[in-house]
C-alpha atoms as a PDB file:
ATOM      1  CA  UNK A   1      28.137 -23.129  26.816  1.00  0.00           C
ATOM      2  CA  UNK A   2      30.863 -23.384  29.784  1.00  0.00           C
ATOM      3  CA  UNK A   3      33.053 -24.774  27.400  1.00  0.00           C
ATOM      4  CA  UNK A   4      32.725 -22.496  24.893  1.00  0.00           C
ATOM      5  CA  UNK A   5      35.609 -20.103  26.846  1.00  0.00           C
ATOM      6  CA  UNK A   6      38.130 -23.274  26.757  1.00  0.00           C
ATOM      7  CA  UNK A   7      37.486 -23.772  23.328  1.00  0.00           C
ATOM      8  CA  UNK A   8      38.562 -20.262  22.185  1.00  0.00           C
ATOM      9  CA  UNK A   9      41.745 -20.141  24.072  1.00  0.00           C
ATOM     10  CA  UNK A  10      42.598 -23.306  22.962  1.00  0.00           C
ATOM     11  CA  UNK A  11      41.478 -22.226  19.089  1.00  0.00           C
ATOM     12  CA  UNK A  12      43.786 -18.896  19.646  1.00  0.00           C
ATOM     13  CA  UNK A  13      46.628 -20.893  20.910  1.00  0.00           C
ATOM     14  CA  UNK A  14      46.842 -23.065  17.941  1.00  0.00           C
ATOM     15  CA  UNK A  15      46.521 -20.339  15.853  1.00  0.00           C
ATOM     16  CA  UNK A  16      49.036 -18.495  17.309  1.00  0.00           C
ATOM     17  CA  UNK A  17      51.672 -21.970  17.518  1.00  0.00           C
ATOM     18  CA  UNK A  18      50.834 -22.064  13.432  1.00  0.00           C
ATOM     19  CA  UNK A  19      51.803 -18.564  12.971  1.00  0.00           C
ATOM     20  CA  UNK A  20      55.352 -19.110  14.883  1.00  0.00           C
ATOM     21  CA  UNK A  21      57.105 -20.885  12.608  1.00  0.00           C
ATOM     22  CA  UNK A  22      59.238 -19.289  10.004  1.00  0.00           C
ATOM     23  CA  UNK A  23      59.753 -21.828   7.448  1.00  0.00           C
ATOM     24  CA  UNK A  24      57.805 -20.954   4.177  1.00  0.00           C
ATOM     25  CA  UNK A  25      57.652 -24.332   2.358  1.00  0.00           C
ATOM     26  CA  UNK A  26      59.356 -24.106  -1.095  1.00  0.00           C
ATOM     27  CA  UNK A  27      59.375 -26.214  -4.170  1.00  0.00           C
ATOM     28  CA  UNK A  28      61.396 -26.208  -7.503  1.00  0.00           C
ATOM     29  CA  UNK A  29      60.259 -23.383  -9.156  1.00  0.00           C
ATOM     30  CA  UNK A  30      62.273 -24.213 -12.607  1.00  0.00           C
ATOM     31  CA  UNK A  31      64.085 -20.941 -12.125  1.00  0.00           C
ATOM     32  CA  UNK A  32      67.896 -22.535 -11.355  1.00  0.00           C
ATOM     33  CA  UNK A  33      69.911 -24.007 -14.106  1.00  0.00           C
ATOM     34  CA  UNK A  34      69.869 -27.325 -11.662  1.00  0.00           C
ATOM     35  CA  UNK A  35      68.742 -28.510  -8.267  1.00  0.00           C
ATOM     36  CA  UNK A  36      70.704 -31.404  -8.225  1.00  0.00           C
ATOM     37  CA  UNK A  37      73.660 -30.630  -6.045  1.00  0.00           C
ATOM     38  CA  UNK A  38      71.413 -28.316  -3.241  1.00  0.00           C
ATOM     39  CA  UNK A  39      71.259 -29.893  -0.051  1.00  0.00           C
ATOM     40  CA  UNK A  40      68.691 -29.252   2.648  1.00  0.00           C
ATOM     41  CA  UNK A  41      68.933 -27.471   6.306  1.00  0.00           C
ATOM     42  CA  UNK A  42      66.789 -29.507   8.989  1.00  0.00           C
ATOM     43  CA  UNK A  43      63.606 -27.784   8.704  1.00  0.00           C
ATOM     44  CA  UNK A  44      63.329 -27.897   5.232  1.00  0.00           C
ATOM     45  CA  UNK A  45      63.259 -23.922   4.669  1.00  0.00           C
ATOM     46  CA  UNK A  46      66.173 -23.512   2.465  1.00  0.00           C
ATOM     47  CA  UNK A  47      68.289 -25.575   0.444  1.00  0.00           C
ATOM     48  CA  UNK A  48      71.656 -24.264  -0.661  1.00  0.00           C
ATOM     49  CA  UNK A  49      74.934 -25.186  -2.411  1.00  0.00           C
ATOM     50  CA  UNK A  50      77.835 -23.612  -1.334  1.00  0.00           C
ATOM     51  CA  UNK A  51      80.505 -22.613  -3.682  1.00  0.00           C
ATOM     52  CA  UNK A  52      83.899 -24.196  -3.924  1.00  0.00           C
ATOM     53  CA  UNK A  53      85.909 -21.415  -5.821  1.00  0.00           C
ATOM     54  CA  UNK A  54      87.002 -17.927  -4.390  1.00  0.00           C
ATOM     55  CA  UNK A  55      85.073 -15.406  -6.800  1.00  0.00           C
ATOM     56  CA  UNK A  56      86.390 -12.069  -7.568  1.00  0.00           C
ATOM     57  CA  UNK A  57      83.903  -9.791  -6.696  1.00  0.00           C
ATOM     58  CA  UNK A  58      85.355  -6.794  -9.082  1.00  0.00           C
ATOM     59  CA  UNK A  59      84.195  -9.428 -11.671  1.00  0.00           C
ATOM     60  CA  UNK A  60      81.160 -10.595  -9.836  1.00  0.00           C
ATOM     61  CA  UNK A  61      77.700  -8.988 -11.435  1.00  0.00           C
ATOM     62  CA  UNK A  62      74.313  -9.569 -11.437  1.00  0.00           C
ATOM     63  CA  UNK A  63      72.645 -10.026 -14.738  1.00  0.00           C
ATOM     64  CA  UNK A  64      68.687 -10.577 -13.639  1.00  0.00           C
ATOM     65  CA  UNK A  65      66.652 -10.008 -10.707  1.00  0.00           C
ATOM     66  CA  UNK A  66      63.310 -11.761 -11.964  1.00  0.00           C
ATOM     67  CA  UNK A  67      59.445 -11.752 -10.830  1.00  0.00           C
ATOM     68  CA  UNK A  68      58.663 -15.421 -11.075  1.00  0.00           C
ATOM     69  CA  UNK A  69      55.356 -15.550  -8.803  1.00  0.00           C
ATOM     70  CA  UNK A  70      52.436 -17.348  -9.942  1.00  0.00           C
ATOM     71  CA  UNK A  71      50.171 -17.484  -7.688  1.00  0.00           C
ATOM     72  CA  UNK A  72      47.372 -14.249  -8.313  1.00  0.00           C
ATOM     73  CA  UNK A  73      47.903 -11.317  -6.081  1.00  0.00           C
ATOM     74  CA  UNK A  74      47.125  -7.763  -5.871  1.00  0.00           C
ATOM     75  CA  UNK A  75      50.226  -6.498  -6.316  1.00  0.00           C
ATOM     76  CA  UNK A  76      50.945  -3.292  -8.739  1.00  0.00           C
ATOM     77  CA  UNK A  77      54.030  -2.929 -10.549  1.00  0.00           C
ATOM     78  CA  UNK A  78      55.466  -0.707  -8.730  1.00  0.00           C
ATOM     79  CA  UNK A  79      54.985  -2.940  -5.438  1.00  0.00           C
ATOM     80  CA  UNK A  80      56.824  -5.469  -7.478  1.00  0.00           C
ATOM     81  CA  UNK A  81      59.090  -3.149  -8.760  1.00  0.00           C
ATOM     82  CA  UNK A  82      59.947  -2.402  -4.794  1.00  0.00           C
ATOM     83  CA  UNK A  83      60.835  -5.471  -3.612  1.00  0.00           C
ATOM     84  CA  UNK A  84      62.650  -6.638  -6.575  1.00  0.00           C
ATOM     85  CA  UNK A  85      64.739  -3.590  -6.535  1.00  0.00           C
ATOM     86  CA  UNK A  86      65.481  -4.439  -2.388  1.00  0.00           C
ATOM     87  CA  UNK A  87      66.421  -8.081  -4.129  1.00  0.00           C
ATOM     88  CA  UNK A  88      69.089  -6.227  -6.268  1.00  0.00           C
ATOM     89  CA  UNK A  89      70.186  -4.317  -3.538  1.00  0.00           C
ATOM     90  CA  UNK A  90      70.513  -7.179  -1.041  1.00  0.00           C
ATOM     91  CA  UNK A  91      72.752  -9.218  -3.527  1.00  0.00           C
ATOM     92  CA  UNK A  92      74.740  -6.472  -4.216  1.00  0.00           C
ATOM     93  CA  UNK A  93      75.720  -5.354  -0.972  1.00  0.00           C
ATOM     94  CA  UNK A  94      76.426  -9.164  -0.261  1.00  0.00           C
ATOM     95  CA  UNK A  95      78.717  -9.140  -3.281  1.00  0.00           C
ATOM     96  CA  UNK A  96      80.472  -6.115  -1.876  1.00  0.00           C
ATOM     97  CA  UNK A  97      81.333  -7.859   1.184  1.00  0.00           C
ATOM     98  CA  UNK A  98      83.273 -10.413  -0.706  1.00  0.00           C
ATOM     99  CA  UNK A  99      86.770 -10.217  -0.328  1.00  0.00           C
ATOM    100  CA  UNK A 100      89.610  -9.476  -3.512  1.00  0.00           C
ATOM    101  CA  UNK A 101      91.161 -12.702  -4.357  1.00  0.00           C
ATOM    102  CA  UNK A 102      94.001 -13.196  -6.734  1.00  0.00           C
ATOM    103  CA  UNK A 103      92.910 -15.764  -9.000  1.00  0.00           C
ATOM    104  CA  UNK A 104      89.004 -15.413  -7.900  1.00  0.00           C
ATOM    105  CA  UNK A 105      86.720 -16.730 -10.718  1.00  0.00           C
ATOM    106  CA  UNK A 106      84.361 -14.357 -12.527  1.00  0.00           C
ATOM    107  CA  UNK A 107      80.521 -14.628 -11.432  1.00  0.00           C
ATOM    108  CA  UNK A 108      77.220 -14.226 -13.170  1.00  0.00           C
ATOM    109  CA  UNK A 109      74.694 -13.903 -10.155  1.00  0.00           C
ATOM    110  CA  UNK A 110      70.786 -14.514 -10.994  1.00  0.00           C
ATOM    111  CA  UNK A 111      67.608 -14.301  -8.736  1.00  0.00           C
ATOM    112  CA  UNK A 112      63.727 -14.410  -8.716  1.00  0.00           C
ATOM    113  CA  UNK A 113      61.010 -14.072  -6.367  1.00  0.00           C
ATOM    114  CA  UNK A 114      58.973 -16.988  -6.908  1.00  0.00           C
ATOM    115  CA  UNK A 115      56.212 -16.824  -4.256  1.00  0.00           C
ATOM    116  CA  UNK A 116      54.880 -14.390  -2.238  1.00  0.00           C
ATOM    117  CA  UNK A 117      52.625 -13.705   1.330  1.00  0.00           C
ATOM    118  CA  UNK A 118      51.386 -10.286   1.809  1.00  0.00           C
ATOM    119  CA  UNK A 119      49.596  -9.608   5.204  1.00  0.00           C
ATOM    120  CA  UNK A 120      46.290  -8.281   5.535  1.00  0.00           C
ATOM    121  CA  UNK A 121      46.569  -5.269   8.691  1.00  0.00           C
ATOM    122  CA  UNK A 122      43.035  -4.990   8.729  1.00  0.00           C
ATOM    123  CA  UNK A 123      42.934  -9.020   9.789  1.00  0.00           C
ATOM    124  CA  UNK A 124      45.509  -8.118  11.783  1.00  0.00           C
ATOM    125  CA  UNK A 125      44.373  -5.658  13.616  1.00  0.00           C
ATOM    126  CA  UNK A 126      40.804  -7.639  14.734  1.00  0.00           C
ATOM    127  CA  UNK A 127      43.150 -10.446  15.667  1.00  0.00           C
ATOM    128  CA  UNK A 128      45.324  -8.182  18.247  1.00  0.00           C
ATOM    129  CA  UNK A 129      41.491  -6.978  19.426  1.00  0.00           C
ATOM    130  CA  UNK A 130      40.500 -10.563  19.899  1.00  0.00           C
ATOM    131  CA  UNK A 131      43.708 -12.586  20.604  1.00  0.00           C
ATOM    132  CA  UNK A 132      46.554 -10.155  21.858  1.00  0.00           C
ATOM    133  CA  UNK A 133      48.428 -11.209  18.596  1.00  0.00           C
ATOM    134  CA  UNK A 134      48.486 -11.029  15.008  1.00  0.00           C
ATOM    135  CA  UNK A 135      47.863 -14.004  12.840  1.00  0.00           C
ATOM    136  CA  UNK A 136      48.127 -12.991   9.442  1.00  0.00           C
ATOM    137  CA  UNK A 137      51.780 -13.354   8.348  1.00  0.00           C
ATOM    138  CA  UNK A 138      53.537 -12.697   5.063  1.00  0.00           C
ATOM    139  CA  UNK A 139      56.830 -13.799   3.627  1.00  0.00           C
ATOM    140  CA  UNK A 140      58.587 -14.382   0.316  1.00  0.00           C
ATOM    141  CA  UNK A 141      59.961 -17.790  -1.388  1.00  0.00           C
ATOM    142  CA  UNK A 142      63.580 -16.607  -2.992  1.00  0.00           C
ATOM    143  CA  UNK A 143      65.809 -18.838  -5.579  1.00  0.00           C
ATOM    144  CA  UNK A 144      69.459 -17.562  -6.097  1.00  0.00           C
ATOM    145  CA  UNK A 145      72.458 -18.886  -7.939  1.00  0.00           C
ATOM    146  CA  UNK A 146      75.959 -17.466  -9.005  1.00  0.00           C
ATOM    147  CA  UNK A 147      76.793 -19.249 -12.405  1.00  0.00           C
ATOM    148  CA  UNK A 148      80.380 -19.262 -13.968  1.00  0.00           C
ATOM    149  CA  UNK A 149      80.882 -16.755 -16.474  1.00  0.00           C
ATOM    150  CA  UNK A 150      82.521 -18.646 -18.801  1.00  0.00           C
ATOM    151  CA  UNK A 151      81.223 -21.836 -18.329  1.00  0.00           C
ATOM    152  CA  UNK A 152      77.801 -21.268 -16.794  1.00  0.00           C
ATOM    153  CA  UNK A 153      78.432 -23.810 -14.162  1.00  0.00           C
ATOM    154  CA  UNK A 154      76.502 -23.759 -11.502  1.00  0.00           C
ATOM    155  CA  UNK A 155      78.852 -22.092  -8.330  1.00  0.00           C
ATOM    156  CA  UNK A 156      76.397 -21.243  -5.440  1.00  0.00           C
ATOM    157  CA  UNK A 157      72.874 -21.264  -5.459  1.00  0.00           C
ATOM    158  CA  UNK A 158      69.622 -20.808  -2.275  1.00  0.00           C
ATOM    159  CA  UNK A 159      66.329 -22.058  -2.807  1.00  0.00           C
ATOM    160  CA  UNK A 160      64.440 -20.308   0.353  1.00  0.00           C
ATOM    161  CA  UNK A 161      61.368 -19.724   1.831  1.00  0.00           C
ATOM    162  CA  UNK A 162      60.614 -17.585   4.790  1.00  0.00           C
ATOM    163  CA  UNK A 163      57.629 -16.352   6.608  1.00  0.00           C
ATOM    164  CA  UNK A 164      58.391 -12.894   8.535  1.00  0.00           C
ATOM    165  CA  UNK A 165      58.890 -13.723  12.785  1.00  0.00           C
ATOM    166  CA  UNK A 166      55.994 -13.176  14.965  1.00  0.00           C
ATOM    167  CA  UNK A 167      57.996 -11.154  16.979  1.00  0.00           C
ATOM    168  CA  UNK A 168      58.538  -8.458  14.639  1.00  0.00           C
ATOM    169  CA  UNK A 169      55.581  -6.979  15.493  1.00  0.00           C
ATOM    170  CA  UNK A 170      55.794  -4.401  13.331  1.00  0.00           C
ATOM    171  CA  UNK A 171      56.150  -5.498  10.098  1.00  0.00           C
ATOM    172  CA  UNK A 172      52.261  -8.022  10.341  1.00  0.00           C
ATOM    173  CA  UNK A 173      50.856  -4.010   9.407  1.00  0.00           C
ATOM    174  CA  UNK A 174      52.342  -3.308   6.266  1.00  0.00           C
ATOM    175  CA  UNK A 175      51.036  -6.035   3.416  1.00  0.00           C
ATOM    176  CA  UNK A 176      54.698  -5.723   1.845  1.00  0.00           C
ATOM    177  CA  UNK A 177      57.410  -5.571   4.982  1.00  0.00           C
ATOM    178  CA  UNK A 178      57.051  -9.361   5.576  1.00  0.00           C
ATOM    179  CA  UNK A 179      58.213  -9.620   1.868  1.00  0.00           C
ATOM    180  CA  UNK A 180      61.145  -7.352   2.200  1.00  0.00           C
ATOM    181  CA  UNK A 181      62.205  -9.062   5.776  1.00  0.00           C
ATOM    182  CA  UNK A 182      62.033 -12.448   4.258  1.00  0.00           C
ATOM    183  CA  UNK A 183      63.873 -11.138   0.727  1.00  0.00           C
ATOM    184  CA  UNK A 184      66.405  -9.864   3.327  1.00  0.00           C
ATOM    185  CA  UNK A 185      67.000 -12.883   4.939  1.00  0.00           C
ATOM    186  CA  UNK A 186      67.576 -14.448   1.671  1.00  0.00           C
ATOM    187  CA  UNK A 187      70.549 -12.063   0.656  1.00  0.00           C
ATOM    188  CA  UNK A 188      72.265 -12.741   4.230  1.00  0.00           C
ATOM    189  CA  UNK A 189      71.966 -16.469   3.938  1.00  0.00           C
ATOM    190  CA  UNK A 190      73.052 -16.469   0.340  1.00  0.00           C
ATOM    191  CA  UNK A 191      76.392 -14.370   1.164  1.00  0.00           C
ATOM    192  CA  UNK A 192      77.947 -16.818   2.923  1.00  0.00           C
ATOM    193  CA  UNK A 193      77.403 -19.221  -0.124  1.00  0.00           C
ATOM    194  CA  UNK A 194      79.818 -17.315  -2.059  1.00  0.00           C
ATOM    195  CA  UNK A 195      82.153 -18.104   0.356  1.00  0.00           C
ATOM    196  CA  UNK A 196      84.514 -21.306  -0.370  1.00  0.00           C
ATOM    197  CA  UNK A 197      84.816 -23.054   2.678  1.00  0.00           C
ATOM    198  CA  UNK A 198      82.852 -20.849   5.187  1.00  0.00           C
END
């Protein structure tokens, strides 16, 4: 019974070690035209291929933002609806950033949500009562690529999962802003990936 004190921390510190990390493992989801060339970051959360060519972004469009989850959730449509439309809107403001280039190769960008974590705030809320944090987490799993439009090859693509931070405190009450953080994230680390040479 005297342990039974130790026990709990110990439980609740583990728990709360487990709900740190960011990375949201990812697999091949069939979605790019390859995965051959992507090459991994240390911890496994993303893998990415960076684009060689300057792209002009006045020719630079995106052609399908997809819903490629397959794992049963309660989502509506319109919650899906939501957080591809932040997708879209993610990609293009990344698109916008890129600078004019005489010369810049036309691009075909494609994207799809392939997993999804909502939270649960009621869990969330009993696990502030009982362990001054919240456990449940959400996140999203993202793949990305920029094809050629003429030849389809494959220019830049991100194959990313990512599980909201801890610290934004925030977003583990709202079963769909871990989603949008994460689908965030994926537009800012994709960007760069349109860059040659960045």
């Amino acid at each position: 019974m005297r342990n039974q004190p130790k026990r709990a921390a110990v439980l609740a510190a583990a728990l709360l070690l487990t709900a740190c990390g960011t990375t949201m493992p990812t697999k091949p989801s069939g979605f790019l035209s390859s995965y051959e060339r992507l090459t991994a970051s240390p911890d496994g959360g993303q893998r990415t291929l960076r684009t060689p060519y300057a792209l002009d972004p006045a020719h630079t469009f995106i052609t399908s933002v997809e819903w490629r989850v397959k794992s049963s959730n309660n989502l509506s449509l319109e919650e899906r609806t939501r957080l591809l439309d932040a997708l879209r809107a993610g990609l293009q403001a990344q698109i916008n950033r890129l600078p004019a280039t005489a010369g810049g190769r036309p691009a075909e960008v494609r994207a799809a949500i392939t997993d999804i974590a909502t939270v649960s705030a009621s869990l969330n809320v009993l696990s502030v009562a009982m362990f001054a944090a919240p456990l449940d987490r959400g996140g999203a799993s993202v793949e990305i690529e920029a094809l050629d439009s003429g030849t389809h090859q494959q220019l830049a693509a991100l194959n990313m999962g990512y599980f909201a931070p801890l610290g934004d405190f925030k977003a583990r009450f709202s079963a769909l802003a871990p989603a949008a953080i994460a689908l965030d994230k994926a537009c800012v680390e994709f960007g760069p990936l349109l860059r040659p040479g960045m």
